[in-house]
PDB file of N, CA and C in Angstrom:
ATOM      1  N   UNK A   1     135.485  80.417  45.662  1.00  0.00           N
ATOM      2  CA  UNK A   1     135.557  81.163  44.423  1.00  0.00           C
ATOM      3  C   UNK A   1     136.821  80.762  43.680  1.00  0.00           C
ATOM      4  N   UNK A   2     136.766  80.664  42.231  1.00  0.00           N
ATOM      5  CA  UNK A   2     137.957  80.025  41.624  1.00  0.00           C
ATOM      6  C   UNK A   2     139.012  81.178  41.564  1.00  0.00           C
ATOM      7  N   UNK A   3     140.047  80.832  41.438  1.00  0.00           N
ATOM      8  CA  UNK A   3     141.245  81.983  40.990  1.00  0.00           C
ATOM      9  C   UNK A   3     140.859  82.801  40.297  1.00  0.00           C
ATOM     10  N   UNK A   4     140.494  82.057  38.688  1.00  0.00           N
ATOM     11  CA  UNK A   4     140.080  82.901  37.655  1.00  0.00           C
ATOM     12  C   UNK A   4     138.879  84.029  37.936  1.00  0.00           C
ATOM     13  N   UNK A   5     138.201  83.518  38.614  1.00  0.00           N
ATOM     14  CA  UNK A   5     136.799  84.642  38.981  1.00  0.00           C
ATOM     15  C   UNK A   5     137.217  85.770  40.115  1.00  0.00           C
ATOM     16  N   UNK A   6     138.120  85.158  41.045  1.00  0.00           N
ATOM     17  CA  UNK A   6     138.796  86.650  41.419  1.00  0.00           C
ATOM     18  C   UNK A   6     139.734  87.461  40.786  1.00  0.00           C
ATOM     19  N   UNK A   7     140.746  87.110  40.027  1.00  0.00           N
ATOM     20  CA  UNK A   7     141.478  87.732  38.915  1.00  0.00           C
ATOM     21  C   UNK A   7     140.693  88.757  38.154  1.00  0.00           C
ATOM     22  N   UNK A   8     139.400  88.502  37.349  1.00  0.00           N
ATOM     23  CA  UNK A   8     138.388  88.903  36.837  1.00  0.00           C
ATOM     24  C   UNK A   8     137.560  89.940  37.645  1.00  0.00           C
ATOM     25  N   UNK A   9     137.677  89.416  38.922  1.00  0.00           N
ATOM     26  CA  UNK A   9     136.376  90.751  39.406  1.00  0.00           C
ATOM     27  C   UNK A   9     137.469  92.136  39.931  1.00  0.00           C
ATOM     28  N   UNK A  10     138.634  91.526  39.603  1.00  0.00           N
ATOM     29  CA  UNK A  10     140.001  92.898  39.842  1.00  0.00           C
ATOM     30  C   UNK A  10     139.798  93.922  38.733  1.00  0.00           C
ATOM     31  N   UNK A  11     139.125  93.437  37.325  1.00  0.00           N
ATOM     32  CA  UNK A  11     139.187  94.396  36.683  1.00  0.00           C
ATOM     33  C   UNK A  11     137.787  95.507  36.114  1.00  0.00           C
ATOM     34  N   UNK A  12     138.229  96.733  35.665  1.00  0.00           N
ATOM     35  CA  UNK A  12     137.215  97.259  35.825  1.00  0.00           C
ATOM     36  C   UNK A  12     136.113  97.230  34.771  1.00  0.00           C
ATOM     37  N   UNK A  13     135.273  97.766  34.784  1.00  0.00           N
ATOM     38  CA  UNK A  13     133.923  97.303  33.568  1.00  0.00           C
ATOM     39  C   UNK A  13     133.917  98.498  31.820  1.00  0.00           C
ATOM     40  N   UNK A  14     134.009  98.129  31.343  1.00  0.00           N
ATOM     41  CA  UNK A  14     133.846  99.109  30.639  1.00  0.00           C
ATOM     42  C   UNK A  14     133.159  98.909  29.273  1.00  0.00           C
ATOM     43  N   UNK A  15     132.216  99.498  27.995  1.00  0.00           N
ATOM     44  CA  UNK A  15     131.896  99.621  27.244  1.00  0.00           C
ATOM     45  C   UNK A  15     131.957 100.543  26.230  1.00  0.00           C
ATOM     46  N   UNK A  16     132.533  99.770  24.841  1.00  0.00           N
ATOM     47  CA  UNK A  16     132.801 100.699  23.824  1.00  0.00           C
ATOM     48  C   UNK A  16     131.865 100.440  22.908  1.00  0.00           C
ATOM     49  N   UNK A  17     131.568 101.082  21.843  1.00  0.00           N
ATOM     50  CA  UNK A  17     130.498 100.670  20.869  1.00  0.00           C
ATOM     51  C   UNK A  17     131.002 101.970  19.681  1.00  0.00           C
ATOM     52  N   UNK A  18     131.583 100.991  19.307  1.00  0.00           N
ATOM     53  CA  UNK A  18     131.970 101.763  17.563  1.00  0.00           C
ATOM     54  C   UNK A  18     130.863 101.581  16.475  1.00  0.00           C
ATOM     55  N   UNK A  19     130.284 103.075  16.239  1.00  0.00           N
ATOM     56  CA  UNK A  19     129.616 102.946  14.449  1.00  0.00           C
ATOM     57  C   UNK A  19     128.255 102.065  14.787  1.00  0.00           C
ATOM     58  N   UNK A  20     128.554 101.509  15.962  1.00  0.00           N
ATOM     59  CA  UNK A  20     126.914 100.566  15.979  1.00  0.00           C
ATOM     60  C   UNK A  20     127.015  99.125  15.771  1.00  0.00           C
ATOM     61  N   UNK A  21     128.706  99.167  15.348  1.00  0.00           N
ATOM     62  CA  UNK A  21     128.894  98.046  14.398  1.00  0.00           C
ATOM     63  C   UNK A  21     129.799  96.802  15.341  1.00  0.00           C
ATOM     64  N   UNK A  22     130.391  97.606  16.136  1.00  0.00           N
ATOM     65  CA  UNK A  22     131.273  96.459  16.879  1.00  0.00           C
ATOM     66  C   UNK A  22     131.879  97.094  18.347  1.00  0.00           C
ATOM     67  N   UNK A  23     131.267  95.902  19.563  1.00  0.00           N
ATOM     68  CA  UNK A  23     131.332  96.237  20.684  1.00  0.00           C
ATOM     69  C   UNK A  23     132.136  95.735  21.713  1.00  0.00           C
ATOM     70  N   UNK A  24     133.156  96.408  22.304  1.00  0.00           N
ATOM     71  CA  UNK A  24     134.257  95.604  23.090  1.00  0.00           C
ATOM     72  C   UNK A  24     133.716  95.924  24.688  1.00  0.00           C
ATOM     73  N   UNK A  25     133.867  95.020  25.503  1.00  0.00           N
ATOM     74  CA  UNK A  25     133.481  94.818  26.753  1.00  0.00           C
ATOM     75  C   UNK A  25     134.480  94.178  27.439  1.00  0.00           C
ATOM     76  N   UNK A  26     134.852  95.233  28.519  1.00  0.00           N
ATOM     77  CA  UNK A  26     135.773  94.429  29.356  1.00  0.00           C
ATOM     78  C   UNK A  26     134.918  94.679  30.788  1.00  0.00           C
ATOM     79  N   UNK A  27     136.043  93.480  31.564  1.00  0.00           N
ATOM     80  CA  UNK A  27     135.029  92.840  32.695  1.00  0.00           C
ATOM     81  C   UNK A  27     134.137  92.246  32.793  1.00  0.00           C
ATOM     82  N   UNK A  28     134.357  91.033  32.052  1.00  0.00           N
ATOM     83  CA  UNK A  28     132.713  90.152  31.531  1.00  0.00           C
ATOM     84  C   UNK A  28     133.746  88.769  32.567  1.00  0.00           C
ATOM     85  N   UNK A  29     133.251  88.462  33.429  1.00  0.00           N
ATOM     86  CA  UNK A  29     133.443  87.037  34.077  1.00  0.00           C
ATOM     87  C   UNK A  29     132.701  85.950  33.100  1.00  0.00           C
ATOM     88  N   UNK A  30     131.645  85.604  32.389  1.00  0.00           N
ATOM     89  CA  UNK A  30     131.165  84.948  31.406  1.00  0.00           C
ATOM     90  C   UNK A  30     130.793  84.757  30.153  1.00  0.00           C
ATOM     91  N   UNK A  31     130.085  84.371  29.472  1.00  0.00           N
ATOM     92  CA  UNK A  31     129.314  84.718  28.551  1.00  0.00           C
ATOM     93  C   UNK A  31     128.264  83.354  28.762  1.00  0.00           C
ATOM     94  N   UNK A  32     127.174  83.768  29.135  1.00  0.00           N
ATOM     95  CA  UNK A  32     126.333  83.031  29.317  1.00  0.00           C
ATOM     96  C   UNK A  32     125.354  82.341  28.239  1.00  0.00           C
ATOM     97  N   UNK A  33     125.276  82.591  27.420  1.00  0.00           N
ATOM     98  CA  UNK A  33     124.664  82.417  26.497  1.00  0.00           C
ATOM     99  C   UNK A  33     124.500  83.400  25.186  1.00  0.00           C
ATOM    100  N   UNK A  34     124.397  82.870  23.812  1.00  0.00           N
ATOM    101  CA  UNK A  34     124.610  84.141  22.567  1.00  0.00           C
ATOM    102  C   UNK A  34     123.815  83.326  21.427  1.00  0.00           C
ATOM    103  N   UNK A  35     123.328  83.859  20.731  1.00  0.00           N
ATOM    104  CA  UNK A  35     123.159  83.737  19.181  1.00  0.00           C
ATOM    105  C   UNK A  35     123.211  84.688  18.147  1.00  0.00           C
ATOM    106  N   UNK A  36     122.978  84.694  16.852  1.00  0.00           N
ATOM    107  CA  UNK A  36     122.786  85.968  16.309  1.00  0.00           C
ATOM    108  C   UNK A  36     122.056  87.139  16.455  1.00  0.00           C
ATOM    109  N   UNK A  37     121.172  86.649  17.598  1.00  0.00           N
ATOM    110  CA  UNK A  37     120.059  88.348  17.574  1.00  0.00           C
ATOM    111  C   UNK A  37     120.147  88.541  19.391  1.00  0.00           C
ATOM    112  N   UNK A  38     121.165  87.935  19.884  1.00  0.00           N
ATOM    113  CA  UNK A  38     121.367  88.145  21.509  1.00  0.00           C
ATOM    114  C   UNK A  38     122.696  87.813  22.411  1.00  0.00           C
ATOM    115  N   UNK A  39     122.989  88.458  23.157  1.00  0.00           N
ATOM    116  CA  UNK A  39     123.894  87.507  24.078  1.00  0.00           C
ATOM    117  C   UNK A  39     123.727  88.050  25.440  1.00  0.00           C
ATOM    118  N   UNK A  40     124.134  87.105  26.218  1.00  0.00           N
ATOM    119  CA  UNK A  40     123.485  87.607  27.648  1.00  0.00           C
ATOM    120  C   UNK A  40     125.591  87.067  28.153  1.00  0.00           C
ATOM    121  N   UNK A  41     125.717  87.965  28.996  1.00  0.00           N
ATOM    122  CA  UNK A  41     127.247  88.169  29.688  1.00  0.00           C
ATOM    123  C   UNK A  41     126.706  88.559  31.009  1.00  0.00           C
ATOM    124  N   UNK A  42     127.583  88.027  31.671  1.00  0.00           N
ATOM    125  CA  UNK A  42     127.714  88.213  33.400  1.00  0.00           C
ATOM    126  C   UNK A  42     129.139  88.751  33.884  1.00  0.00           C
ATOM    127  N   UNK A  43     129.156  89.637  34.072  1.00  0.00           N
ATOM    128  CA  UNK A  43     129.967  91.051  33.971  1.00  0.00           C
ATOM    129  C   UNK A  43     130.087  91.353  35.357  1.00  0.00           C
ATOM    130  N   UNK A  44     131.383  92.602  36.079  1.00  0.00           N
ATOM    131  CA  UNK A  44     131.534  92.647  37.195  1.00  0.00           C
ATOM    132  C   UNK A  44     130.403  93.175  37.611  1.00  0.00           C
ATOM    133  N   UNK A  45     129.551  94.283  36.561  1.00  0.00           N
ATOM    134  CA  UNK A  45     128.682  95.243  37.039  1.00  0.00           C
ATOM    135  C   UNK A  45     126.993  94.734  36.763  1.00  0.00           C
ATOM    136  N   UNK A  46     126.724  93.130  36.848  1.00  0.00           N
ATOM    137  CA  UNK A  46     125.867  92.253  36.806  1.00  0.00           C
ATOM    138  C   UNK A  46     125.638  91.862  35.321  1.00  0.00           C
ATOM    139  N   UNK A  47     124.924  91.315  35.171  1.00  0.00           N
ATOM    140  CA  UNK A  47     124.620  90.660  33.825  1.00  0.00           C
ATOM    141  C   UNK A  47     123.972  91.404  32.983  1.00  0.00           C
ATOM    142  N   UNK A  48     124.184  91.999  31.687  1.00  0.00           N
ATOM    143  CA  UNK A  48     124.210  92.218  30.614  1.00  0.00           C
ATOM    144  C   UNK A  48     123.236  92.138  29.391  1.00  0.00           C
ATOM    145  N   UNK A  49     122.847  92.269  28.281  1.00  0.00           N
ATOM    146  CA  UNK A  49     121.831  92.296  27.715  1.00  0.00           C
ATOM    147  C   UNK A  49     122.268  92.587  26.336  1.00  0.00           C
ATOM    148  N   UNK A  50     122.914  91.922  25.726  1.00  0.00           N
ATOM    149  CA  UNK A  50     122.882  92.914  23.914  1.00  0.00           C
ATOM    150  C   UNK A  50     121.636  92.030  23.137  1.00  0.00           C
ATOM    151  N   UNK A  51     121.083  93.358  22.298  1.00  0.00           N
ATOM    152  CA  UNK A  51     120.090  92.477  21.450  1.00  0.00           C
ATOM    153  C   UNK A  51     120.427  93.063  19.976  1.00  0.00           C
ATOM    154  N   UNK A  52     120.697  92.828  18.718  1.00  0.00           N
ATOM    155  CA  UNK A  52     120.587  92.740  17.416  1.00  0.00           C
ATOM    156  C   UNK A  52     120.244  92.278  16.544  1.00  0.00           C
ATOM    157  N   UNK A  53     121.452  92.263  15.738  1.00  0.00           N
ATOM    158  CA  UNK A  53     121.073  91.437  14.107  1.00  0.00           C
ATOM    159  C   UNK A  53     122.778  90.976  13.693  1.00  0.00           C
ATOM    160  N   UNK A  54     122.849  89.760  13.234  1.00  0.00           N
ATOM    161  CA  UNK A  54     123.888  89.311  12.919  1.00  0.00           C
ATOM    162  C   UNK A  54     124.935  89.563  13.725  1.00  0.00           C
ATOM    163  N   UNK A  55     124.787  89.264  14.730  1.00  0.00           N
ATOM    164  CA  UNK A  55     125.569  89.417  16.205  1.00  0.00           C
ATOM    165  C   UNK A  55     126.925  88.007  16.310  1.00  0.00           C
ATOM    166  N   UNK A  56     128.031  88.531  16.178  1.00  0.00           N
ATOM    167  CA  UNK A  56     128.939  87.240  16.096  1.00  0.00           C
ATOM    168  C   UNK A  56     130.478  87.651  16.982  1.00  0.00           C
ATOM    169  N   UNK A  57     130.628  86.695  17.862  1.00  0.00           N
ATOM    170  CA  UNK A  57     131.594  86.704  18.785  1.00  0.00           C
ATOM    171  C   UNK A  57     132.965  86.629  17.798  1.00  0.00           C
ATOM    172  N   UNK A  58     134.214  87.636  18.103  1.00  0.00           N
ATOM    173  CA  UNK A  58     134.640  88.107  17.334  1.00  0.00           C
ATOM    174  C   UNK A  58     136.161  87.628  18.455  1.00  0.00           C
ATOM    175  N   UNK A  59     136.105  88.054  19.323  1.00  0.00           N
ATOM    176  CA  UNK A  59     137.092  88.010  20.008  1.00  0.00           C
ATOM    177  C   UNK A  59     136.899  87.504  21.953  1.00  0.00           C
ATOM    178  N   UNK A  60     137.481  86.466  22.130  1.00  0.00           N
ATOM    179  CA  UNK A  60     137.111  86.293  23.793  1.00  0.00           C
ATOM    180  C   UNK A  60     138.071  85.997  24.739  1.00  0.00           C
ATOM    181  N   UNK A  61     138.913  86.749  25.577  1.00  0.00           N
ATOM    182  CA  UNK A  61     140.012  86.992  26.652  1.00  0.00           C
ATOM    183  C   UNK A  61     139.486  86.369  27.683  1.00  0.00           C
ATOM    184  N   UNK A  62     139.695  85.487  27.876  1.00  0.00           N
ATOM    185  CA  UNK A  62     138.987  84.673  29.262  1.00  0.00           C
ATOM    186  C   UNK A  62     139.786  85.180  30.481  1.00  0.00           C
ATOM    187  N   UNK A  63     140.983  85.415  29.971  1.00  0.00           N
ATOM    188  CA  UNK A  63     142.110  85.543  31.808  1.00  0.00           C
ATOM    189  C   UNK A  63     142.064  87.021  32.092  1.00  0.00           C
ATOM    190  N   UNK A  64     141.154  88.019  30.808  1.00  0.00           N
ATOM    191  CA  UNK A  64     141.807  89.761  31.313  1.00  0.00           C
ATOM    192  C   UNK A  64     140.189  89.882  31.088  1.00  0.00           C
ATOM    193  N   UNK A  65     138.795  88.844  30.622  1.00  0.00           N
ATOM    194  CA  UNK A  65     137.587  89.387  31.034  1.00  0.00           C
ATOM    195  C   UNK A  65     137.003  90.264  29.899  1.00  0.00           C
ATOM    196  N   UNK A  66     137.555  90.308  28.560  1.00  0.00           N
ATOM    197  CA  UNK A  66     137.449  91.114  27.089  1.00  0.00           C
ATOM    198  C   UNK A  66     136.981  90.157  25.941  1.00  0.00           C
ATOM    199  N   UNK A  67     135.878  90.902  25.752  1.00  0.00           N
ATOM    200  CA  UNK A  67     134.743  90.510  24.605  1.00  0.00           C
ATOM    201  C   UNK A  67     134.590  91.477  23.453  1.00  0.00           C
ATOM    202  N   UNK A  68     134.815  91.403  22.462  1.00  0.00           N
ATOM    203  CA  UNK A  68     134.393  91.737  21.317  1.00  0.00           C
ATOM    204  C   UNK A  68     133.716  91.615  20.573  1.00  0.00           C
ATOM    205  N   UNK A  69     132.401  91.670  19.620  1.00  0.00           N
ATOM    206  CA  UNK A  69     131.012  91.190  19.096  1.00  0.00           C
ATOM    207  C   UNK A  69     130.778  92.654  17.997  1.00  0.00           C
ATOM    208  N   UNK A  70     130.865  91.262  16.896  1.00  0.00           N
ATOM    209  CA  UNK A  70     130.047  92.369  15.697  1.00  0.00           C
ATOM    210  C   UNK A  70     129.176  92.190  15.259  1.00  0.00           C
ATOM    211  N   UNK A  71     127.951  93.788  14.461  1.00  0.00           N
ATOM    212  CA  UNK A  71     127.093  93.103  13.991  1.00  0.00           C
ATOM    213  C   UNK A  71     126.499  94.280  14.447  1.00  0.00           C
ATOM    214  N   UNK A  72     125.148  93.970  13.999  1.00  0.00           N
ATOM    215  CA  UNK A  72     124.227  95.530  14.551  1.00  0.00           C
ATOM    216  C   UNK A  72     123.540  95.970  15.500  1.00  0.00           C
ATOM    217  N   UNK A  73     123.949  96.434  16.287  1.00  0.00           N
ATOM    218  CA  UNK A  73     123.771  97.129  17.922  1.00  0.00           C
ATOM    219  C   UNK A  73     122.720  97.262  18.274  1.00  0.00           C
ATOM    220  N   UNK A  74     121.183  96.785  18.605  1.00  0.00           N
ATOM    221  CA  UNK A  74     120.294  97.417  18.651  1.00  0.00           C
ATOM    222  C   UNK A  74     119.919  97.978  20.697  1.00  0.00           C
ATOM    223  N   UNK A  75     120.265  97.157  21.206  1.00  0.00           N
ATOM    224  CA  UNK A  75     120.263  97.962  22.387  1.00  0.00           C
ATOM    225  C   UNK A  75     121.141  97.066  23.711  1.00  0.00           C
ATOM    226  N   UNK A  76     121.472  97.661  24.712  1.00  0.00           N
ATOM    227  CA  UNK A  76     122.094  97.505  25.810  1.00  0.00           C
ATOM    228  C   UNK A  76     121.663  97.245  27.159  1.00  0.00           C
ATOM    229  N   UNK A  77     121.315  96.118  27.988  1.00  0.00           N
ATOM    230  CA  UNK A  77     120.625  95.917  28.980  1.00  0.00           C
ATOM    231  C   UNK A  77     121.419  95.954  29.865  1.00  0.00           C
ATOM    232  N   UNK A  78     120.923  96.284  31.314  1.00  0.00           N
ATOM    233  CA  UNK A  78     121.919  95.563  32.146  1.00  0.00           C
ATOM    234  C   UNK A  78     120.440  95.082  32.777  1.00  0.00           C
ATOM    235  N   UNK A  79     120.267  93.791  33.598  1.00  0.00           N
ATOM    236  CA  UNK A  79     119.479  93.344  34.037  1.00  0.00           C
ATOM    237  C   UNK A  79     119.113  93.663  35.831  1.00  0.00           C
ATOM    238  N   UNK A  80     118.080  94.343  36.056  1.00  0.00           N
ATOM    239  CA  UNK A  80     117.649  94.406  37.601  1.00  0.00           C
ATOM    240  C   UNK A  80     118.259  93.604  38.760  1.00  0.00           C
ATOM    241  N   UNK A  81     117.356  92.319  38.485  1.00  0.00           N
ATOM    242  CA  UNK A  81     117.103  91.722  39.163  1.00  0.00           C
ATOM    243  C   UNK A  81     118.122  90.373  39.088  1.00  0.00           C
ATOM    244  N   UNK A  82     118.556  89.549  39.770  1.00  0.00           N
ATOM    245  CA  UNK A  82     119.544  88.929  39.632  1.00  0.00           C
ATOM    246  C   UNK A  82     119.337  87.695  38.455  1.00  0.00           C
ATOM    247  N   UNK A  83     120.369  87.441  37.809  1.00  0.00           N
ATOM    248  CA  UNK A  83     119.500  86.762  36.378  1.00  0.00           C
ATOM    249  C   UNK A  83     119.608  85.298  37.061  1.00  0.00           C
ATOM    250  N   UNK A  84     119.178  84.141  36.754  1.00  0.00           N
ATOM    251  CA  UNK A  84     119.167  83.066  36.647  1.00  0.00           C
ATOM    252  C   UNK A  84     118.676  81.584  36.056  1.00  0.00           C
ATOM    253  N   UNK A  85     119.513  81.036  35.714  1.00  0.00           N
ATOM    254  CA  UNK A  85     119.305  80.450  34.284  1.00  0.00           C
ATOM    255  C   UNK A  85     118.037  79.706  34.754  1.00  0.00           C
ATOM    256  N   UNK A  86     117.566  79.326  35.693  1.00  0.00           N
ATOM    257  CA  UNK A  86     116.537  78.302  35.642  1.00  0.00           C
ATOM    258  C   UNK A  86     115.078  79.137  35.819  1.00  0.00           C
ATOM    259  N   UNK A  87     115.292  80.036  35.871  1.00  0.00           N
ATOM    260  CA  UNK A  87     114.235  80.981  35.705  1.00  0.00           C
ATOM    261  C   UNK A  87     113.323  81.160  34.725  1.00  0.00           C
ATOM    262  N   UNK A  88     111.992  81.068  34.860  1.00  0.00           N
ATOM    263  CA  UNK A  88     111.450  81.155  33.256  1.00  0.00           C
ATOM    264  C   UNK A  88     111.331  83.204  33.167  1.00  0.00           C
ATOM    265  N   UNK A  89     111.296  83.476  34.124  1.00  0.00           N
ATOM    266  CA  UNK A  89     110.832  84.984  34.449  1.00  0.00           C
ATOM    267  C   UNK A  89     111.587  85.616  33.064  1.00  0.00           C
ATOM    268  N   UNK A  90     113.052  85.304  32.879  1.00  0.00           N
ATOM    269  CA  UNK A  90     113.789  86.098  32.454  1.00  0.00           C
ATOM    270  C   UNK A  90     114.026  85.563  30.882  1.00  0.00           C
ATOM    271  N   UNK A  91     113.563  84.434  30.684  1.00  0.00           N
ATOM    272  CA  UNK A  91     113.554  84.571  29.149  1.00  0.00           C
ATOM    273  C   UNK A  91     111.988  85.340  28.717  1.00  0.00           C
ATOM    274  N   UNK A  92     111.229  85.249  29.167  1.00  0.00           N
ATOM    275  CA  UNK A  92     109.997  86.144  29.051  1.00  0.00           C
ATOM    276  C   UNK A  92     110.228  87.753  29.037  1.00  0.00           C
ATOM    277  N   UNK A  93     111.051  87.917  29.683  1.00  0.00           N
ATOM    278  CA  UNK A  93     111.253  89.385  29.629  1.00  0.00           C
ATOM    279  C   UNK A  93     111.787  89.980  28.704  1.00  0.00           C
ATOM    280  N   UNK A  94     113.193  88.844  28.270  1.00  0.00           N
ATOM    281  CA  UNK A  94     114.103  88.871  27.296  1.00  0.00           C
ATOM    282  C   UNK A  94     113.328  89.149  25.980  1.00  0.00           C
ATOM    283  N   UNK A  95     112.159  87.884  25.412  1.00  0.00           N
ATOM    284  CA  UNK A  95     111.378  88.021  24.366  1.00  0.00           C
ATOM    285  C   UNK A  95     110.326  88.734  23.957  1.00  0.00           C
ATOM    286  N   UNK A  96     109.951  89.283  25.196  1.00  0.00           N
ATOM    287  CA  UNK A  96     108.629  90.266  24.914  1.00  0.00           C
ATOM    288  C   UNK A  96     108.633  90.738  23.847  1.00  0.00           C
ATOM    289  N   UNK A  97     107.636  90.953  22.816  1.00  0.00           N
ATOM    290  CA  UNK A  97     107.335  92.324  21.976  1.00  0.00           C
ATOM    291  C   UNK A  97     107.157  93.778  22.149  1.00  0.00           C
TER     292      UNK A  97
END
């Protein structure tokens, strides 16, 4: 395990969500992937789920694990089952209607 990823799993998880409009997350070990209507983060407390609208990385603390993202909030995942990128399971789930 690298330094940085134990440094990171020292701290604790937390979620703020101001107005709908802008969301700070600490304890994110990644950010796995993002665009404007998603981002998927791998976090102490497993991987993560934001879905919106005009979703834009605002701020990113790599050594203290703090994310910031604005834009319009539409909901909050945390994912079951363990995510993995080569998986088709989980972009299917991700896109459903």
């Amino acid at each position: 395990m690298d330094k940085i990823d134990t440094s990171i799993n020292s701290y604790n998880h937390s979620v703020n969500l101001l107005e709908r409009k802008t969301l700070v997350i600490t304890g994110v070990k990644k950010i796995d992937t993002f665009d404007n209507l998603h981002f998927i983060l791998d976090t102490t407390m497993g991987f993560m789920v934001i879905k919106g609208e005009g979703l834009e990385l605002i701020k990113l603390d790599t050594q203290s694990g703090n994310v910031t993202i604005k834009g319009r909030i539409d909901s909050l995942e945390y994912l079951q089952d363990k995510y993995k990128k080569n998986e088709d399971g989980i972009l299917s789930r991700l896109f459903r209607s």
